[in-house]
Protein backbone atom coordinates (compact mmCIF):
# COMPACT_ATOMS: atom_id res chain seq x y z
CA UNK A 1 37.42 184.26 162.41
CA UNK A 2 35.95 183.01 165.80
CA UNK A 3 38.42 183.12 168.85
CA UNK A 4 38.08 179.29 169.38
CA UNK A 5 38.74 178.13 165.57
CA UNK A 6 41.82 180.45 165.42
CA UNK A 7 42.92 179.19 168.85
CA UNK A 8 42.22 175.19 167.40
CA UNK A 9 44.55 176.14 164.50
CA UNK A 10 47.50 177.76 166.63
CA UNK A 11 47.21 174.53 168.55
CA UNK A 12 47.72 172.81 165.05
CA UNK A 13 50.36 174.59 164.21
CA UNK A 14 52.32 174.26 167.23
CA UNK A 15 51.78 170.20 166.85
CA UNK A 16 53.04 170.42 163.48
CA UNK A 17 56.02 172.22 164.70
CA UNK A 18 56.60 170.25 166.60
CA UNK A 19 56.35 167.22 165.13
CA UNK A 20 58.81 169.07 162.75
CA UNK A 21 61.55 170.17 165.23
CA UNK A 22 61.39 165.55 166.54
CA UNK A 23 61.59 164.35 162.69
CA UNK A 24 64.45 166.84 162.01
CA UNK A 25 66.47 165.39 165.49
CA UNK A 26 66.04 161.88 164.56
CA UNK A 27 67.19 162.85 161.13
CA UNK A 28 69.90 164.28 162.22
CA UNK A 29 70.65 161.43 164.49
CA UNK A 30 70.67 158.36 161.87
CA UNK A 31 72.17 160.51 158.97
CA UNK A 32 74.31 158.08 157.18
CA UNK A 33 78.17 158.83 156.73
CA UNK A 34 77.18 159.48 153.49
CA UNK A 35 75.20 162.80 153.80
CA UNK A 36 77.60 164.12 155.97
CA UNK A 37 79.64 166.26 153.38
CA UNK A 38 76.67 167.17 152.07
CA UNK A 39 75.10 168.50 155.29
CA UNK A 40 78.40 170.55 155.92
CA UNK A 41 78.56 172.01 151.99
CA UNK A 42 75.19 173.88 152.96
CA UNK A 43 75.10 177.49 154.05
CA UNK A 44 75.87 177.95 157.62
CA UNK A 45 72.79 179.95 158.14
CA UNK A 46 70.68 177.04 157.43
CA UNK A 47 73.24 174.90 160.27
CA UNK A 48 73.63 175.72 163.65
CA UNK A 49 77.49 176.07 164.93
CA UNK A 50 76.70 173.11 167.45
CA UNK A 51 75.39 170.58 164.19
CA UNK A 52 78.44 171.70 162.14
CA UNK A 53 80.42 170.69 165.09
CA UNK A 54 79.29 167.61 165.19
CA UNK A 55 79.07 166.50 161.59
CA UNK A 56 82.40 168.30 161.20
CA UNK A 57 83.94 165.75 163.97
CA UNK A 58 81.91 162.37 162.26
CA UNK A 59 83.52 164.00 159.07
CA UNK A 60 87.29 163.89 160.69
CA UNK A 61 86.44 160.06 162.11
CA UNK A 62 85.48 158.56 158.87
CA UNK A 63 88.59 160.29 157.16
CA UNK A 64 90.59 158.80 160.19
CA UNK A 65 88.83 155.50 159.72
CA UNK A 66 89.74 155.26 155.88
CA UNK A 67 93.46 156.52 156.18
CA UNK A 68 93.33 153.60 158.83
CA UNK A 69 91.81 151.28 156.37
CA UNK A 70 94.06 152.04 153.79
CA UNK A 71 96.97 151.93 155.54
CA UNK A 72 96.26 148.39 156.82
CA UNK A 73 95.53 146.93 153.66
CA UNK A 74 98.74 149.07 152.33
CA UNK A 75 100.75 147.00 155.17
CA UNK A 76 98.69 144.07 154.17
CA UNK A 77 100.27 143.89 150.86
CA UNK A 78 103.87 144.91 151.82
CA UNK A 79 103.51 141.96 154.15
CA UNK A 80 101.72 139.31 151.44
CA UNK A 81 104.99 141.10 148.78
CA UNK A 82 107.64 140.24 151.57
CA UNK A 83 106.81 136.67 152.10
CA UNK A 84 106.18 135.75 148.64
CA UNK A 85 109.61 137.14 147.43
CA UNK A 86 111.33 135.22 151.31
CA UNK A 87 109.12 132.40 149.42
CA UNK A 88 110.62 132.60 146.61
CA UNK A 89 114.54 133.19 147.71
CA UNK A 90 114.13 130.42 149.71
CA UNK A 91 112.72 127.98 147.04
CA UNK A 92 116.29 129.48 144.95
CA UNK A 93 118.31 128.28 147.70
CA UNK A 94 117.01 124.99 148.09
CA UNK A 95 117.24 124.53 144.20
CA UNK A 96 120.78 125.96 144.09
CA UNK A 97 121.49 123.42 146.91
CA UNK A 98 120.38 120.45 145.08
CA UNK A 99 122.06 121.40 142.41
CA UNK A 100 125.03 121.60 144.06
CA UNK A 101 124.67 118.31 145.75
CA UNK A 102 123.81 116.83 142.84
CA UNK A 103 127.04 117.75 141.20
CA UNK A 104 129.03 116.89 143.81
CA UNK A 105 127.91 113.32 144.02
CA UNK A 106 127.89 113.18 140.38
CA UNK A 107 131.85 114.43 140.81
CA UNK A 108 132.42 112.08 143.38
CA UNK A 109 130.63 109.03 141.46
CA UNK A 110 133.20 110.33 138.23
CA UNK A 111 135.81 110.52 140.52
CA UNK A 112 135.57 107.14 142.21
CA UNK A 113 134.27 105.62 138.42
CA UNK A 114 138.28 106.98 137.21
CA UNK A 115 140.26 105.43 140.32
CA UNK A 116 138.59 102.22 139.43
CA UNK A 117 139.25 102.44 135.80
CA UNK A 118 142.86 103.13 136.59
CA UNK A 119 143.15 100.79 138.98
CA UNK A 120 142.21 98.11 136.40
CA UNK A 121 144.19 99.83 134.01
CA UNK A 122 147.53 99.81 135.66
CA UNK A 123 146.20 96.05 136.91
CA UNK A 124 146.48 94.82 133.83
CA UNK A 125 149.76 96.52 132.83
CA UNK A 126 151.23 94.91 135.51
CA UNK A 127 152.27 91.39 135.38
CA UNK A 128 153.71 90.56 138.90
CA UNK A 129 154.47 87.67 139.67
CA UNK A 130 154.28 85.93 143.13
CA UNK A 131 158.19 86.06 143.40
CA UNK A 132 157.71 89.68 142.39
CA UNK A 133 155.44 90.78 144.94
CA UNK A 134 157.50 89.40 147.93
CA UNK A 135 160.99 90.93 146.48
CA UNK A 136 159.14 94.26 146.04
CA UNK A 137 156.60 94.40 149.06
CA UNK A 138 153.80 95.42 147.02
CA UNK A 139 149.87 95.00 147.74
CA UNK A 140 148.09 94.01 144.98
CA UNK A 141 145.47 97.02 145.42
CA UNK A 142 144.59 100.39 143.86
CA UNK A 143 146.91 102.45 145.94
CA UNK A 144 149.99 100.31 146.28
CA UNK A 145 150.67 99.81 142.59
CA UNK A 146 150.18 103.96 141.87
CA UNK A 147 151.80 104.91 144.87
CA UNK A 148 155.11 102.22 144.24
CA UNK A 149 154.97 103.70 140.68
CA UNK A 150 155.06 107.33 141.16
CA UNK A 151 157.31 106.34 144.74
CA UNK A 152 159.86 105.20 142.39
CA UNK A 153 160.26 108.03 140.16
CA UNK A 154 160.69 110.42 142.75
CA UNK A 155 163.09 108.65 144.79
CA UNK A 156 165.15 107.64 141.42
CA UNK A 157 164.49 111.60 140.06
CA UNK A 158 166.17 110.51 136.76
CA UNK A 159 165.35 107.30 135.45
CA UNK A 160 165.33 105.94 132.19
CA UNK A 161 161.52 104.71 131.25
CA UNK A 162 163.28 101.10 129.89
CA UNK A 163 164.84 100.80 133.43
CA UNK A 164 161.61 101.93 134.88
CA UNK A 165 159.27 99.22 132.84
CA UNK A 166 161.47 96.50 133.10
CA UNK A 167 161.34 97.25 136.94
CA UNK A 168 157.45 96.83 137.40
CA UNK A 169 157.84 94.32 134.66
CA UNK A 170 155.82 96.17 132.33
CA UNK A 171 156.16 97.37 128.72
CA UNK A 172 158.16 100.37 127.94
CA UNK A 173 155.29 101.87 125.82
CA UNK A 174 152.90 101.32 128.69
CA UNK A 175 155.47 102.74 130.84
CA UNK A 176 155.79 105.93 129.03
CA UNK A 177 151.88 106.10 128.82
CA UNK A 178 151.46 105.60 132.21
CA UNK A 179 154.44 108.76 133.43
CA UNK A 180 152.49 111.27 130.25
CA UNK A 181 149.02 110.08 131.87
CA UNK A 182 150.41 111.29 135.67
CA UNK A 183 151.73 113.89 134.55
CA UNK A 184 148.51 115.70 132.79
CA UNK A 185 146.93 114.72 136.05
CA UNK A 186 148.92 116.06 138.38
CA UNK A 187 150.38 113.33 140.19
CA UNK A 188 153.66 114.01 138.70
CA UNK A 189 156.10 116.99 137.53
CA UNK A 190 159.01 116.65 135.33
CA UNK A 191 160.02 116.74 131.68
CA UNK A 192 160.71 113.71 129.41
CA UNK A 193 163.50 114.17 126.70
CA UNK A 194 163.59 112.46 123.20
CA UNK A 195 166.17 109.61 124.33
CA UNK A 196 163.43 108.41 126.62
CA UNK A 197 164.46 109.59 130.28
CA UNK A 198 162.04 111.24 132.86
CA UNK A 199 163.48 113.90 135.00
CA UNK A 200 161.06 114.56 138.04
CA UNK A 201 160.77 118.02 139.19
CA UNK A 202 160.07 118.96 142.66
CA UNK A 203 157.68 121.68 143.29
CA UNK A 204 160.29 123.48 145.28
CA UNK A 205 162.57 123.44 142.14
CA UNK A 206 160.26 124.58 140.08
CA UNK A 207 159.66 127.55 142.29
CA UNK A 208 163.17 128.07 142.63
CA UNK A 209 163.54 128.65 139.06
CA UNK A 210 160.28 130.64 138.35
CA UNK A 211 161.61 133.40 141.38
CA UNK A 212 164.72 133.76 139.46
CA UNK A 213 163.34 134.24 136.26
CA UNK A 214 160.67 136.95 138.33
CA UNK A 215 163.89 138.70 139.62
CA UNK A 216 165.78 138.71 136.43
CA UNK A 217 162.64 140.10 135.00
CA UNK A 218 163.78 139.26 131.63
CA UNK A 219 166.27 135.88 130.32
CA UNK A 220 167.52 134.47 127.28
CA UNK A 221 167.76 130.46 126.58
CA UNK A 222 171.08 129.88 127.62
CA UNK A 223 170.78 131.75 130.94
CA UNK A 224 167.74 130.02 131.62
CA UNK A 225 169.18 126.14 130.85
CA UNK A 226 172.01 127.80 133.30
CA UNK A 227 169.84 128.14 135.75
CA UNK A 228 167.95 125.12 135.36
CA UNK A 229 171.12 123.24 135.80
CA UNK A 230 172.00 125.15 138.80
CA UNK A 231 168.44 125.17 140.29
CA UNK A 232 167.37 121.45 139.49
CA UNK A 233 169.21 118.24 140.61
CA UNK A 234 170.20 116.74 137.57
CA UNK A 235 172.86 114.27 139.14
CA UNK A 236 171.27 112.60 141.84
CA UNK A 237 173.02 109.44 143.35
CA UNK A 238 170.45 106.90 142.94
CA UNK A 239 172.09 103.65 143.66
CA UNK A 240 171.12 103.92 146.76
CA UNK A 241 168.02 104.38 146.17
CA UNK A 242 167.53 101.46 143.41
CA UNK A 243 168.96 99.31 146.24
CA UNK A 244 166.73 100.23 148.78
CA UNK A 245 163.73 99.66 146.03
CA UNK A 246 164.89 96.16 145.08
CA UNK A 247 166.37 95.24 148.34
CA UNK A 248 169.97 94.43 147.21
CA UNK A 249 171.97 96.80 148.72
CA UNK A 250 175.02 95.10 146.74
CA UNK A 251 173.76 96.01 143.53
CA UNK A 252 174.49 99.67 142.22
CA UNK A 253 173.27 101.00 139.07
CA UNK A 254 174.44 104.45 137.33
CA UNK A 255 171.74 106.08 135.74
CA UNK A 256 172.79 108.46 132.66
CA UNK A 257 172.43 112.21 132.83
């Protein structure tokens, strides 16, 4: 072969070489993320230490950048979990709060709706008279005729429920309707016996007799009524109270026992 065609070809060769060594650089330069494990799988004798360096590090980054990645969107939806379920106690509490307000106005509205009913109830047992309501002091209003009512039975403690109607000027059978009705509420305690006398209890009483009956532990009928008697005030004097009531302090009355 001539000298200057086999020096022309060397000079070819060394061009393509060249050419070779720049196209592998840049290759190795834009390599997408992708390739990377792929590059690193080959043989190291077809990568130099220095390239499996480097793709080794962009290998550690993009493992960094997904365990970042993940772990945001992980916190992402603990966060979007926390503030629907604070959502959701919070729309509880507001229900549970209406609810609650609703039924207390709807227990206040029942309560008031009850007064008013009694009120007109014991209004038209009543049939006081103007001579009446001086001699007595009353109010004609809700609270003066219950509170006179249930005023007198615990001042009198015993009274007899004709003595009692014919007092408020009422009928006996509204009388005894009226004591059973304040009793089942509450507003009064106390037995009523066959012959047609109240007897109010105190609470204190009633105490009194339920700590001896805790202390005896165990007591028949007859100590009980014993105790009763002993524990209860069967025998009040109530003429002065009656006077005080009607205002004629001259006037005593004995009530039976």
């Amino acid at each position: 072969m001539p000298a200057g065609a086999a020096a022309r070809r060397r000079g070819r060769n060394r061009m393509a070489a060249a050419r070779q060594r720049n196209d592998d650089s840049d290759y190795n330069e834009d390599m997408d993320e992708e390739d990377i494990f792929d590059q690193i799988a080959q043989p190291e004798g077809k990568v130099g230490a220095k390239k499996l360096r480097k793709l080794q590090d962009k290998a550690e980054k993009k493992s960094q950048r997904e365990a970042e990645e993940r772990e945001r969107q992980e916190r992402k939806e603990r966060e979007q979990k926390l503030e629907e379920l604070r959502k959701k106690e919070e729309e509880k509490r507001l229900a549970e709060e209406k609810i609650q307000e609703e039924e207390e106005k709807k227990r206040k509205e029942e309560e008031a709706q009850r007064e008013h009913e009694e009120y007109l109830k014991m209004k038209e047992q009543f049939s006081v008279d103007e001579e009446g309501l001086e001699e007595m002091n009353f109010e004609t209003n809700e609270e003066s005729l219950l509170q006179s009512f249930v005023n007198y039975i615990k001042d009198m403690k015993v009274v007899m429920l004709e003595d009692l109607a014919a007092h408020f000027k009422i009928k006996t059978q509204d009388a005894v309707d009226r004591v059973k009705e304040m009793v089942e509420s509450g507003q009064l305690t106390g037995v009523m016996d066959d012959r047609g006398k109240f007897i109010y209890i105190t609470m204190d009483e009633i105490h009194s007799v339920a700590k001896f009956i805790k202390q005896r532990g165990r007591v028949s009928i007859t100590e009980l009524a014993e105790c009763s008697n002993r524990l209860i005030n069967l025998n009040p004097d109530n003429s002065k109270t009656f006077s005080k009531l009607v205002g004629d302090s001259k006037e005593e009355v004995q009530v039976e026992s």
